[in-house]
Protein backbone atom coordinates (compact mmCIF):
# COMPACT_ATOMS: atom_id res chain seq x y z
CA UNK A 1 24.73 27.76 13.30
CA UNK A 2 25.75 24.25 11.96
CA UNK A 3 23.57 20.94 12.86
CA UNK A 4 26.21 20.26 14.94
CA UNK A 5 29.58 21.89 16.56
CA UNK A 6 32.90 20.64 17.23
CA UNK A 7 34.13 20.23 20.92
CA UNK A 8 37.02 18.19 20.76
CA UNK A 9 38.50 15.51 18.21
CA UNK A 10 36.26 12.65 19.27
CA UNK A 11 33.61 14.55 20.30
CA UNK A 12 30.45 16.77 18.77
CA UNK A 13 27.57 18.90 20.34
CA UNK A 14 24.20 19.00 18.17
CA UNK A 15 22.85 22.83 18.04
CA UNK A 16 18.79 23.40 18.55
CA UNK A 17 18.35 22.70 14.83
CA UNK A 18 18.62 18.77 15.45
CA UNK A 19 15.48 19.02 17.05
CA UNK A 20 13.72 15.38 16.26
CA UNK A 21 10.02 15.44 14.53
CA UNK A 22 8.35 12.69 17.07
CA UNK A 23 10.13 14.36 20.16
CA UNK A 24 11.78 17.66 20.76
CA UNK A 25 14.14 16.28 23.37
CA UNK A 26 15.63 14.02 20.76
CA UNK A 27 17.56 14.57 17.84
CA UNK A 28 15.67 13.97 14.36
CA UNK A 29 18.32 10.87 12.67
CA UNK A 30 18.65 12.38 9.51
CA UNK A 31 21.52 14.75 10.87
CA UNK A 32 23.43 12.35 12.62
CA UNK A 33 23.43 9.68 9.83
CA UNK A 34 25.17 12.53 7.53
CA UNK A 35 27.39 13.51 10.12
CA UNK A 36 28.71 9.44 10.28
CA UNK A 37 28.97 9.57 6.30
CA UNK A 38 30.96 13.06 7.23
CA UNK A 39 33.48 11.10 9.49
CA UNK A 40 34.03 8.27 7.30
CA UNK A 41 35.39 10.83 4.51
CA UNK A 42 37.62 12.94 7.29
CA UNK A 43 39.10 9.50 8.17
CA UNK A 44 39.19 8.22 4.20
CA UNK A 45 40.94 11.65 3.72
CA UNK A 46 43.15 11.34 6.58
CA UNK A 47 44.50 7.87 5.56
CA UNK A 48 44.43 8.03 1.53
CA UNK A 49 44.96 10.95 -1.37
CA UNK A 50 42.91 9.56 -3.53
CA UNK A 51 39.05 10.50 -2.52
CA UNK A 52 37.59 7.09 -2.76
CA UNK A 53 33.45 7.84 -3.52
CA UNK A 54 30.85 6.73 -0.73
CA UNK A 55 28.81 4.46 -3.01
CA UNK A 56 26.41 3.02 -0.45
CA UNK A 57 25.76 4.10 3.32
CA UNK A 58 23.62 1.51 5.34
CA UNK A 59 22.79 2.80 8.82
CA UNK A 60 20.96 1.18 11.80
CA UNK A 61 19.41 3.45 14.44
CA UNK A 62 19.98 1.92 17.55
CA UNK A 63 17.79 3.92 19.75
CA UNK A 64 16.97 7.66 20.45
CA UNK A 65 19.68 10.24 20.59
CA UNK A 66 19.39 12.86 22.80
CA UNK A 67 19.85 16.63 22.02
CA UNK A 68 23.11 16.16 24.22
CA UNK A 69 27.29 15.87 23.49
CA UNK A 70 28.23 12.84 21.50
CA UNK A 71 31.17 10.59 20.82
CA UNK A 72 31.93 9.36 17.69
CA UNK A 73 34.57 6.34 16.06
CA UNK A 74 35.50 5.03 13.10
CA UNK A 75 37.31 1.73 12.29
CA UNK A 76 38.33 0.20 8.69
CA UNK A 77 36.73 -3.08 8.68
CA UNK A 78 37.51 -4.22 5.18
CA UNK A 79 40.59 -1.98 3.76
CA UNK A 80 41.96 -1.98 -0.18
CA UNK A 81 43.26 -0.04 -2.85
CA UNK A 82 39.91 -0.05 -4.63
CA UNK A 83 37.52 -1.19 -2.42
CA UNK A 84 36.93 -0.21 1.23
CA UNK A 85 34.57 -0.89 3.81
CA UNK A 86 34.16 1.75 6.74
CA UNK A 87 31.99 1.66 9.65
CA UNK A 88 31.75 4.85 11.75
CA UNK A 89 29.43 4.66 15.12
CA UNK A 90 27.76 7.79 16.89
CA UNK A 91 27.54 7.28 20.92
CA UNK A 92 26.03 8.86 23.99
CA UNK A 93 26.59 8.08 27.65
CA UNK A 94 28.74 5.20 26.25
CA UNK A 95 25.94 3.33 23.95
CA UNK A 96 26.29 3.10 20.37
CA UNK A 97 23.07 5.06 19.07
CA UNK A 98 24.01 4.44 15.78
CA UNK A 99 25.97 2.99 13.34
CA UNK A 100 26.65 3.29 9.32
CA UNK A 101 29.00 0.87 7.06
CA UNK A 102 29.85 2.29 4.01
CA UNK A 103 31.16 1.16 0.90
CA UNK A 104 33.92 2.92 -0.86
CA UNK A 105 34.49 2.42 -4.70
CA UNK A 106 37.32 3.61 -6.71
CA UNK A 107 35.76 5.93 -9.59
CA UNK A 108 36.17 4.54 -13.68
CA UNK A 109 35.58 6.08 -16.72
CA UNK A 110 31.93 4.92 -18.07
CA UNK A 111 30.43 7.83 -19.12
CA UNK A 112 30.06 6.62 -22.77
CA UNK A 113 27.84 3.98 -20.73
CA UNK A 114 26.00 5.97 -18.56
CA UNK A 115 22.30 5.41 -18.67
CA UNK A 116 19.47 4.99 -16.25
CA UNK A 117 15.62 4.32 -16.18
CA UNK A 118 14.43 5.55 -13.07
CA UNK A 119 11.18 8.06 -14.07
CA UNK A 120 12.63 11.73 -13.83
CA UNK A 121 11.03 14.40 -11.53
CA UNK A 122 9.61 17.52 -12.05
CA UNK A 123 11.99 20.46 -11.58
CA UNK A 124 11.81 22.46 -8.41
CA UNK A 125 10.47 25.55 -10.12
CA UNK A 126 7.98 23.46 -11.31
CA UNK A 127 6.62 22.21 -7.96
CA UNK A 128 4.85 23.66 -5.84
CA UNK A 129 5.99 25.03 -1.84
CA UNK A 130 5.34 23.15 0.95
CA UNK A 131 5.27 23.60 4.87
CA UNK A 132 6.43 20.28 6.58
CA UNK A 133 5.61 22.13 9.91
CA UNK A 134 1.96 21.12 8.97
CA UNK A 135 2.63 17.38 9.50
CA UNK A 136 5.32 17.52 11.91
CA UNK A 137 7.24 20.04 14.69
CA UNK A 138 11.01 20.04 15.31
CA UNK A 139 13.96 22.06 14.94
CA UNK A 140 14.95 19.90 12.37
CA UNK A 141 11.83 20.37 10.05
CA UNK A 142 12.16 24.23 10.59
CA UNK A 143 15.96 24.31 9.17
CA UNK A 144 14.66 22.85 5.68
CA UNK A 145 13.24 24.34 2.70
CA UNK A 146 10.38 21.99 0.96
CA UNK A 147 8.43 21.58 -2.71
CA UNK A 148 6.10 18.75 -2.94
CA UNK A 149 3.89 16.97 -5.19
CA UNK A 150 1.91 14.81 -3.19
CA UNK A 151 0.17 11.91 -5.93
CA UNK A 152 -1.72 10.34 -3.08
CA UNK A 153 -1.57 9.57 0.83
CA UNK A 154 1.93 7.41 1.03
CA UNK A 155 3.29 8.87 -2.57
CA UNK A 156 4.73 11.62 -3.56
CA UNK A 157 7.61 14.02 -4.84
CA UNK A 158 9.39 16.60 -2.93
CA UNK A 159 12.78 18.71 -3.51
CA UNK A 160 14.16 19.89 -0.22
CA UNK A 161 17.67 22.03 0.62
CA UNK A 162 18.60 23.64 3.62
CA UNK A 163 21.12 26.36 3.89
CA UNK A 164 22.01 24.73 7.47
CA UNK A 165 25.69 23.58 7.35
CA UNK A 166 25.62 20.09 8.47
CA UNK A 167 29.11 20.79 10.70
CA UNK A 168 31.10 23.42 11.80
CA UNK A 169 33.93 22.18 9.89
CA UNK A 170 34.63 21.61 6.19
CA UNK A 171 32.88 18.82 4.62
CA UNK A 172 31.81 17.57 1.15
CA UNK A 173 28.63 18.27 -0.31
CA UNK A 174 27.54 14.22 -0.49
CA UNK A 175 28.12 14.56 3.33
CA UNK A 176 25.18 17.41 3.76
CA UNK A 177 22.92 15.26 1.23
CA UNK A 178 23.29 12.10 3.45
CA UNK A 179 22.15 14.55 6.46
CA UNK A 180 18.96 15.11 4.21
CA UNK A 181 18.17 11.85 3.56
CA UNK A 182 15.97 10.45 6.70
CA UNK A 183 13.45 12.93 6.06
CA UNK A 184 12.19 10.60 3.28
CA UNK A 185 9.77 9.03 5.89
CA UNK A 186 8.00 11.78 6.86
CA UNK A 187 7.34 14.25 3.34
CA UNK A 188 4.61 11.72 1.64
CA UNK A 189 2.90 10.32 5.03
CA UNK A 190 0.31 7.37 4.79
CA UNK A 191 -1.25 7.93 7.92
CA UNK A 192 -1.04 11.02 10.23
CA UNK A 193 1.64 11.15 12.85
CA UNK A 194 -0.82 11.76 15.56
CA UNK A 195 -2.76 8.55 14.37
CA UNK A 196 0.19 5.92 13.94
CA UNK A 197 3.78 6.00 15.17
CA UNK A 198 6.01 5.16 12.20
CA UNK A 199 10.05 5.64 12.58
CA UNK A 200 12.59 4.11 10.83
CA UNK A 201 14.98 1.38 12.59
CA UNK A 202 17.76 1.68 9.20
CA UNK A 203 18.43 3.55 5.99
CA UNK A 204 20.41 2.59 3.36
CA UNK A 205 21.02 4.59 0.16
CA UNK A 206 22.88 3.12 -3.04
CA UNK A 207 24.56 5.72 -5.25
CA UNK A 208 25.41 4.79 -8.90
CA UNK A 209 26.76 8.53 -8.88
CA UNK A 210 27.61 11.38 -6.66
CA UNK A 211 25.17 14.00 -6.03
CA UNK A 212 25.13 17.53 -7.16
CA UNK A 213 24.79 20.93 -5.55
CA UNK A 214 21.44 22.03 -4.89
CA UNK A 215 18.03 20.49 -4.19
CA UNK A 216 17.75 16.62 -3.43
CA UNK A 217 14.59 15.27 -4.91
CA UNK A 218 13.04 12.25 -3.07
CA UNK A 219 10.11 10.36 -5.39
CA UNK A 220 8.83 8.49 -2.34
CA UNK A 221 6.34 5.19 -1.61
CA UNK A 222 5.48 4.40 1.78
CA UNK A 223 4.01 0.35 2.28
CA UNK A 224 2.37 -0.68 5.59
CA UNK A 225 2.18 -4.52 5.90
CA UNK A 226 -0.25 -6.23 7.99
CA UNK A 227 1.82 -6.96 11.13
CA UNK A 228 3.14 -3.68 12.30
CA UNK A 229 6.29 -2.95 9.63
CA UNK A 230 6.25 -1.00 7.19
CA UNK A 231 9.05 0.52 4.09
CA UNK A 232 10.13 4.16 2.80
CA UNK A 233 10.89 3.89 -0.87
CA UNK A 234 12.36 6.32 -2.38
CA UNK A 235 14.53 7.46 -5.67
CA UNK A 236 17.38 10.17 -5.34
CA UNK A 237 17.61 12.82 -7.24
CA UNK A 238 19.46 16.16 -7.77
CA UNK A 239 18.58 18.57 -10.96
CA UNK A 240 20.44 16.55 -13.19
CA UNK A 241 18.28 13.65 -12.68
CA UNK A 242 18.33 10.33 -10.68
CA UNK A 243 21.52 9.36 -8.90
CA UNK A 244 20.38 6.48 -6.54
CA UNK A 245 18.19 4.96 -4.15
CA UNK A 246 16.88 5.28 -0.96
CA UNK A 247 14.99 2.46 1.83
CA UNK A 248 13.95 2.76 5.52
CA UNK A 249 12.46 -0.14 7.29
CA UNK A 250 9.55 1.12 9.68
CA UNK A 251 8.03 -0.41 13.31
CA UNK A 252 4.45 0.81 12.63
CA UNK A 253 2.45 1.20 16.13
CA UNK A 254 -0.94 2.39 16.13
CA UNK A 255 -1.23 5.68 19.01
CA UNK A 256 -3.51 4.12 21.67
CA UNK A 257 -6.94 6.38 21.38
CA UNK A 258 -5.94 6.65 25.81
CA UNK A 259 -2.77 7.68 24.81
């Protein structure tokens, strides 16, 4: 059973393992946001040949999405031969629950320049099992497969993979990573869940190349500031080593001790 199954054209149904982390009812974001990056490729695909790569995906999370039918849309806001900018926008009841704009860049030959500085990770072999169920419930968090190294509350490494497709339909591999990435915020927590409400109101992720089968790696650092926001830092990686990067701005609200 995928994330989520298709009903009609316009139209998807999220299965049981959507199942949000602060809220069963709810579906947990990081699904969704890879099924947008998913529909901005089927609609890339359906108008071009030529497999333009997602380079960045910025997504705002307009409010919760239930565990219920939704609509989706895309629309070319800022078309080219090279260069494209495509925003695709998930609905329910007829409100936009959320939205991504991505930027699509031709490909080049620069692999004789290809170099990066971002610290590597250790491998997943190397690192040890983790159960995320500890920290947090969901349908969601018990579809995924987790290794962590946890440095300190806030920071850490994890490798995580799920052998969930992310739609009952065929779809490219940087499509099921995207559907991974929201679980950033909650591997490498600074305070407990039950303690202090922390979710993300965006994501955006920067690619400076295109993942690769197998685990994503997320080398994570979580900031509170002093007036109720906080920020999810992380570095992308796959086995080969770092491929981009990774931010989620955070509402941080303290749980009322009546609550």
């Amino acid at each position: 059973m995928a994330y989520f199954e298709r009903i009609d054209s316009l139209t998807v149904r999220p299965t049981a393992h959507t199942g949000g982390a602060w809220t069963q009812s709810e579906q947990h974001i990081a699904p969704a946001l890879g099924l947008l990056a998913h529909l901005v490729e089927v609609d890339r695909d359906a108008r071009r040949d030529d497999g333009l790569p997602l380079v960045r995906l910025a997504c705002d999370i307009l409010g919760p999405v239930p565990v219920q039918p939704c609509t989706h849309e895309v629309r070319v806001v800022r078309p080219g031969r090279t260069i494209e900018l495509v925003e695709a926008t998930l609905s329910h009841g007829g409100r936009a629950v959320a939205v991504a704009r991505a930027w699509l860049v031709a490909a080049g030959e620069t692999s004789a320049l290809e170099h990066s500085d971002l610290p590597p990770m250790p491998a997943p072999g190397d690192t040890e099992p983790w159960d995320p169920s500890s920290v947090w419930t969901g349908g969601f968090i018990e579809s995924v497969e987790v290794r962590r190294e946890a440095v300190e509350p806030g920071r850490g490494r994890v490798w995580v993979r799920t052998d969930v497709p992310l739609v009952d339909e065929p779809h490219s591999h940087l499509a099921a990573t995207a559907g991974l990435l929201d679980i950033a915020n909650g591997m490498n927590v600074l305070a407990s869940p039950r303690e202090v409400l922390f979710p993300n109101v965006d994501l955006t992720a920067h690619l400076f190349r295109q993942p690769e089968p197998g685990w994503l790696g997320l080398d994570t650092t979580v900031s509170f500031g002093p007036a109720g926001h906080g920020l999810t830092s992380s570095v992308l990686h796959d086995e080969r080593g770092a491929f981009g990067t990774l931010a989620q701005v955070l509402t941080v609200r303290p749980v009322s001790p009546s609550a």
